[in-house]
PDB file of N, CA and C in Angstrom:
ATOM      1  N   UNK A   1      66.569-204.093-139.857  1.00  0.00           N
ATOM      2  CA  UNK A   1      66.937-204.904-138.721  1.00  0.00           C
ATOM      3  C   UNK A   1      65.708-205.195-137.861  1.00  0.00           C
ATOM      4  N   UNK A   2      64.786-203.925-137.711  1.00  0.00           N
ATOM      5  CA  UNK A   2      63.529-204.291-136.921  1.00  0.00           C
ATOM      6  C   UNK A   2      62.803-205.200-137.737  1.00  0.00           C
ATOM      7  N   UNK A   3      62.814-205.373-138.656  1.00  0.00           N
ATOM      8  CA  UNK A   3      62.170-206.394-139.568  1.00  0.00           C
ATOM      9  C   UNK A   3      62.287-207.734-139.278  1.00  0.00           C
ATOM     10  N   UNK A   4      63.856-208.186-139.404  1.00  0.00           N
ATOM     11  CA  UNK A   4      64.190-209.641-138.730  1.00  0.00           C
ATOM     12  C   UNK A   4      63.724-209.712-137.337  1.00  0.00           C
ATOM     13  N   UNK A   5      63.886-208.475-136.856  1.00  0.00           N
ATOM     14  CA  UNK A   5      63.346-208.986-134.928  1.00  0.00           C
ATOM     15  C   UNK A   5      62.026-209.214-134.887  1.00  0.00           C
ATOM     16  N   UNK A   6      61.074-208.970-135.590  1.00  0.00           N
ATOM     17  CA  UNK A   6      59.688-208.803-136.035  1.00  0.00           C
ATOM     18  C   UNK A   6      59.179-210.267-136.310  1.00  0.00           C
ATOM     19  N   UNK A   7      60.321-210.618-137.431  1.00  0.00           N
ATOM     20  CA  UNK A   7      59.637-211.753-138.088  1.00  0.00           C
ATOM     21  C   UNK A   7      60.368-213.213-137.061  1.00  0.00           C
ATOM     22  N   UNK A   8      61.252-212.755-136.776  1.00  0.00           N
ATOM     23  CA  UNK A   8      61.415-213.937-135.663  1.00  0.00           C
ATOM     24  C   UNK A   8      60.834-214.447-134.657  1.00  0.00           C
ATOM     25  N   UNK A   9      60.525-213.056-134.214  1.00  0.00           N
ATOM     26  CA  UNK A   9      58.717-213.256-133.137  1.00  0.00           C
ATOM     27  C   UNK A   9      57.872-213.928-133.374  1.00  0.00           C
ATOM     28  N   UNK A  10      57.437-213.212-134.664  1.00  0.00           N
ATOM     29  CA  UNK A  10      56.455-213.796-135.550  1.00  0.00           C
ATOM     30  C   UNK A  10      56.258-215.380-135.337  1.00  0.00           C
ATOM     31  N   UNK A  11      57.525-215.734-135.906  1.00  0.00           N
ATOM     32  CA  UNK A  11      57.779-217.443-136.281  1.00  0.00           C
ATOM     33  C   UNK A  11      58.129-218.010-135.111  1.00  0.00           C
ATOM     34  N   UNK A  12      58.479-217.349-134.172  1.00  0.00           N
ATOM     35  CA  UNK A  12      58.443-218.247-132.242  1.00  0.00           C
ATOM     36  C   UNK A  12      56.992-218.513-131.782  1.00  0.00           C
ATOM     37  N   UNK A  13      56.181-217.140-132.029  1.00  0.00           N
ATOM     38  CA  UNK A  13      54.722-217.405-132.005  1.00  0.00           C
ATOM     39  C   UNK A  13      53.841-218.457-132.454  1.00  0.00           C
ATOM     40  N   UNK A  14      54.722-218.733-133.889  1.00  0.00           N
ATOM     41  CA  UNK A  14      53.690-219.587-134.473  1.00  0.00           C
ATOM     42  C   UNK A  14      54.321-220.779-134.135  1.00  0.00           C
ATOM     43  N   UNK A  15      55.423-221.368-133.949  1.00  0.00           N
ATOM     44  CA  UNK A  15      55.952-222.389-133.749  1.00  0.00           C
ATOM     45  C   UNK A  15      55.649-222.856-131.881  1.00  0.00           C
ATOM     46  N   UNK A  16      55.212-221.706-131.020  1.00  0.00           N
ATOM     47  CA  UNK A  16      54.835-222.243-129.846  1.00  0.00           C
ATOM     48  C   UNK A  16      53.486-222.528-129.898  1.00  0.00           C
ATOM     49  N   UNK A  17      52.529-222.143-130.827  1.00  0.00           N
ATOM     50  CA  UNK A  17      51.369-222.419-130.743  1.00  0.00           C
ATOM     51  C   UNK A  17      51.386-223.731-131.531  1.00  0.00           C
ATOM     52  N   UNK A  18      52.195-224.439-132.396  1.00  0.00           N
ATOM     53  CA  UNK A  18      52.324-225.671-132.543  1.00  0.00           C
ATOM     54  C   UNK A  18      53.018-226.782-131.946  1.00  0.00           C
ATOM     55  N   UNK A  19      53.352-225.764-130.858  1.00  0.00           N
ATOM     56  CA  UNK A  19      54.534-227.137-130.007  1.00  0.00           C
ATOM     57  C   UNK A  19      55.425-226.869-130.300  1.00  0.00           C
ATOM     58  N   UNK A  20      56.286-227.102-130.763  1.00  0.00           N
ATOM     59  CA  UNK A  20      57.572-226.696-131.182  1.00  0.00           C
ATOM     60  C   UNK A  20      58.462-226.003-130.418  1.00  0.00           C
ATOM     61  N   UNK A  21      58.574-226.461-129.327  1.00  0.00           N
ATOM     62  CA  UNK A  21      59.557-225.622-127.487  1.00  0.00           C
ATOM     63  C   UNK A  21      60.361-225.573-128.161  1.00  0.00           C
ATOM     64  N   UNK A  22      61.478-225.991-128.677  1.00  0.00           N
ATOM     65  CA  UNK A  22      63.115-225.808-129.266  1.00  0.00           C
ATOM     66  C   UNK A  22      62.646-224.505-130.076  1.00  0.00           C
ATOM     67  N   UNK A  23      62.029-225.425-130.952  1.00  0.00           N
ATOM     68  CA  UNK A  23      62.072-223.475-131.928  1.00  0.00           C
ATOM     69  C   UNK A  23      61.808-222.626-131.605  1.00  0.00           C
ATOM     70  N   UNK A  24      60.341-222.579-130.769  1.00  0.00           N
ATOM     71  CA  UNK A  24      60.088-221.129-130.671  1.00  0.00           C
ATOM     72  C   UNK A  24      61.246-220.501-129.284  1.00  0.00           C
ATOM     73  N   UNK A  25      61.667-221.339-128.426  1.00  0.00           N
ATOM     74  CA  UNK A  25      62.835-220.836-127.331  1.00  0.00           C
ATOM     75  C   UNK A  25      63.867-220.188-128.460  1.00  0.00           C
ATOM     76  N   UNK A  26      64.743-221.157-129.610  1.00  0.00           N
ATOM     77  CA  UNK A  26      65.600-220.382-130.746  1.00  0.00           C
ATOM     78  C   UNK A  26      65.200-219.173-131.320  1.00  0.00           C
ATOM     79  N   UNK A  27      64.104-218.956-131.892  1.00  0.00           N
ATOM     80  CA  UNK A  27      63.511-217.549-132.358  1.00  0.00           C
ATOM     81  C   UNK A  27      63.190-216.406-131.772  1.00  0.00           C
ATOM     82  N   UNK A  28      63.013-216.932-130.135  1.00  0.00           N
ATOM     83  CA  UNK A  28      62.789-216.014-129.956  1.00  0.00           C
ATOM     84  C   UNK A  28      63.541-215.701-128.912  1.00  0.00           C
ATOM     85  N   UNK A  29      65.082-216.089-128.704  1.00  0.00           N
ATOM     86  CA  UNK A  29      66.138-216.066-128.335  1.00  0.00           C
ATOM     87  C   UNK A  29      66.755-215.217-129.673  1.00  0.00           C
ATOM     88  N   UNK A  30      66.831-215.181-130.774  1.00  0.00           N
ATOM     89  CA  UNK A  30      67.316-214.567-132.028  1.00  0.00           C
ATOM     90  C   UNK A  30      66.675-212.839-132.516  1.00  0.00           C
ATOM     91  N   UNK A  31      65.015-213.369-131.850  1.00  0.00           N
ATOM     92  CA  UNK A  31      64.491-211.966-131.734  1.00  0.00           C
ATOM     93  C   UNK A  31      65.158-211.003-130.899  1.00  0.00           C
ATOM     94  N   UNK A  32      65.377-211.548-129.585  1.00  0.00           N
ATOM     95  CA  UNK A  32      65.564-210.350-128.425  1.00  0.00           C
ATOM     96  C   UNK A  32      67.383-209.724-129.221  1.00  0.00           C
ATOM     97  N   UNK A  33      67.836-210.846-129.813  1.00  0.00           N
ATOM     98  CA  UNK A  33      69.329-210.234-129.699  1.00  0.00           C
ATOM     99  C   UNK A  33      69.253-209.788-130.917  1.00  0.00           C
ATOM    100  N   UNK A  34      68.416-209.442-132.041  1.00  0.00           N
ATOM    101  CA  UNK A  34      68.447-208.431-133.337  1.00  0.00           C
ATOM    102  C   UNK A  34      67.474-207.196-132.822  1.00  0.00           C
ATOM    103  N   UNK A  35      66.536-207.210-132.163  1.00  0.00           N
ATOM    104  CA  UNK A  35      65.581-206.284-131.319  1.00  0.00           C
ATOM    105  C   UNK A  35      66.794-205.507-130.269  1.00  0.00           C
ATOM    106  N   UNK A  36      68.175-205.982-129.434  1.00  0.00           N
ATOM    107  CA  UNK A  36      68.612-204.863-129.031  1.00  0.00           C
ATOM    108  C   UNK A  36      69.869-204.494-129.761  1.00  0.00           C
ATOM    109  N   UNK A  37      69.993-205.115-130.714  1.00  0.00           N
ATOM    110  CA  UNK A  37      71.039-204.810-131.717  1.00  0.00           C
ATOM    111  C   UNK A  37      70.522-203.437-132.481  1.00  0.00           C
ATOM    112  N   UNK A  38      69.160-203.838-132.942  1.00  0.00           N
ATOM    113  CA  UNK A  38      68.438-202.406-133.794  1.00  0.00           C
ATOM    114  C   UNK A  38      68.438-201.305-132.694  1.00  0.00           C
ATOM    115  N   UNK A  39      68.060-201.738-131.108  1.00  0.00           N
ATOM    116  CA  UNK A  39      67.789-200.229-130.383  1.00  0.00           C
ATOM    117  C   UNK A  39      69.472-199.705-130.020  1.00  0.00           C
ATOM    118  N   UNK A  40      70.376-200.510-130.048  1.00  0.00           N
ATOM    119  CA  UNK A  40      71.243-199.896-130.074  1.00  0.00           C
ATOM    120  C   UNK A  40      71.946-199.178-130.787  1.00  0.00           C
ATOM    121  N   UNK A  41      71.565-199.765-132.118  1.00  0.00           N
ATOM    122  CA  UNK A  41      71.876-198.539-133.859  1.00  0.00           C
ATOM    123  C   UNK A  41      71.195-197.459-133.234  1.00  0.00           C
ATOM    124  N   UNK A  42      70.450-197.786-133.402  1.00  0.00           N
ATOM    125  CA  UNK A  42      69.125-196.141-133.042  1.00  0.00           C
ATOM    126  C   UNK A  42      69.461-195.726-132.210  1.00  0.00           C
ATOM    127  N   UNK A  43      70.034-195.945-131.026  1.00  0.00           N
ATOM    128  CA  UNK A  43      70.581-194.921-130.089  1.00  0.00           C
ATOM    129  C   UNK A  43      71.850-194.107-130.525  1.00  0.00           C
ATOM    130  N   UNK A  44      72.941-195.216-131.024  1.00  0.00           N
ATOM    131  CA  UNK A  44      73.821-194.416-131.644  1.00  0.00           C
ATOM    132  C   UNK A  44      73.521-193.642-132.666  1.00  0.00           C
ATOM    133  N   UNK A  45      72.462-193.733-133.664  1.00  0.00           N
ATOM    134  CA  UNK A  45      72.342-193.113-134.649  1.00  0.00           C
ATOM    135  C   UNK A  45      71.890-191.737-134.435  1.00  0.00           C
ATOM    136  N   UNK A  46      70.995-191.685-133.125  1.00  0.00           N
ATOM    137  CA  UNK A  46      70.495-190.417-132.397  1.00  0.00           C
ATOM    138  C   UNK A  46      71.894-189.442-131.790  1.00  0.00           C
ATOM    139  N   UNK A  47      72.867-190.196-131.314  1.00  0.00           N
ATOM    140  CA  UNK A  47      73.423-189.806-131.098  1.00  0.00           C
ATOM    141  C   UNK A  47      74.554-188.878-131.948  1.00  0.00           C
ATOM    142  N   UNK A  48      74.907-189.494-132.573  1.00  0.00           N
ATOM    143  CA  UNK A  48      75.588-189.299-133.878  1.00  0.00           C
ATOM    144  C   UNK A  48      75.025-187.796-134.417  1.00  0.00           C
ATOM    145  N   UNK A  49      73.752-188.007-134.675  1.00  0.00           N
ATOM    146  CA  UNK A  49      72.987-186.712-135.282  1.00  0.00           C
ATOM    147  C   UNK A  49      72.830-185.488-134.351  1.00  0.00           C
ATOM    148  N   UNK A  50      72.800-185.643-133.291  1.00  0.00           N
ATOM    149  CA  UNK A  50      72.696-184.724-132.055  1.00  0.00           C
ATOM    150  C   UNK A  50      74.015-184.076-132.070  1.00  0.00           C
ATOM    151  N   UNK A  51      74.985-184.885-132.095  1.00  0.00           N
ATOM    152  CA  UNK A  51      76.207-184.029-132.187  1.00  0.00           C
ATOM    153  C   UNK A  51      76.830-183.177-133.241  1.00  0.00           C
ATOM    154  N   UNK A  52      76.109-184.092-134.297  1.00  0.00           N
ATOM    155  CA  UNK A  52      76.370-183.137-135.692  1.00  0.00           C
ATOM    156  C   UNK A  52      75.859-182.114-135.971  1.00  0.00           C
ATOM    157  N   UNK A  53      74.682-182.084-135.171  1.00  0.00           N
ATOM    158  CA  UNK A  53      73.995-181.200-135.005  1.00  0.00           C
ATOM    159  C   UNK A  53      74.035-180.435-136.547  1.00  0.00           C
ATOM    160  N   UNK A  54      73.727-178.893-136.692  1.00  0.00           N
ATOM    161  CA  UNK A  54      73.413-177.778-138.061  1.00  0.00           C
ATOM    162  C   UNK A  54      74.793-177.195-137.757  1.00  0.00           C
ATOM    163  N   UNK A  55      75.632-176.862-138.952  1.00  0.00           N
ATOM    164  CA  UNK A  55      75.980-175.896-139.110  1.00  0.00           C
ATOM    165  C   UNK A  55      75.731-173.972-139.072  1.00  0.00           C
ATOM    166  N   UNK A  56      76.548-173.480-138.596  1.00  0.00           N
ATOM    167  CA  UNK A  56      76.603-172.029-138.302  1.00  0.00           C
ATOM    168  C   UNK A  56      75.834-171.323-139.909  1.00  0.00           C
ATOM    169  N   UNK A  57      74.913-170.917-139.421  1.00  0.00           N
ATOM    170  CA  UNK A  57      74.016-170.228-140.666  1.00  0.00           C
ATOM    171  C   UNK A  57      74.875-169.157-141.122  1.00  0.00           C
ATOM    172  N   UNK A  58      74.811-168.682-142.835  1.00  0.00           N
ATOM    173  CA  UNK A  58      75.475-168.323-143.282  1.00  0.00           C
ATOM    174  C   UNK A  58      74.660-166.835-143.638  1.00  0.00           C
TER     175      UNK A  58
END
């Protein structure tokens, strides 16, 4: 998922350094909302694991 938020940047970057206002505003409107989509996995995913925490040693 950080990958697509990455490469959408990427391609807003390059599309504002060619002009391209529509696109790079779209990409990198597409970045921010897969960029807090991924930090929000990762928070839950932290979370998730924190609670599962280890089992009682045997």
């Amino acid at each position: 998922m950080l990958n697509w938020a990455v490469t959408f940047l990427v391609i807003a970057l390059i599309a504002a350094l060619l002009g391209f206002t529509s696109i790079a505003g779209a990409a990198i409107g597409i970045a921010k909302i897969l960029f807090f989509v991924f930090l929000i996995l990762f928070v839950v995913s932290l979370v998730a694991g924190g609670l599962r925490g280890r089992g009682a040693p045997r």
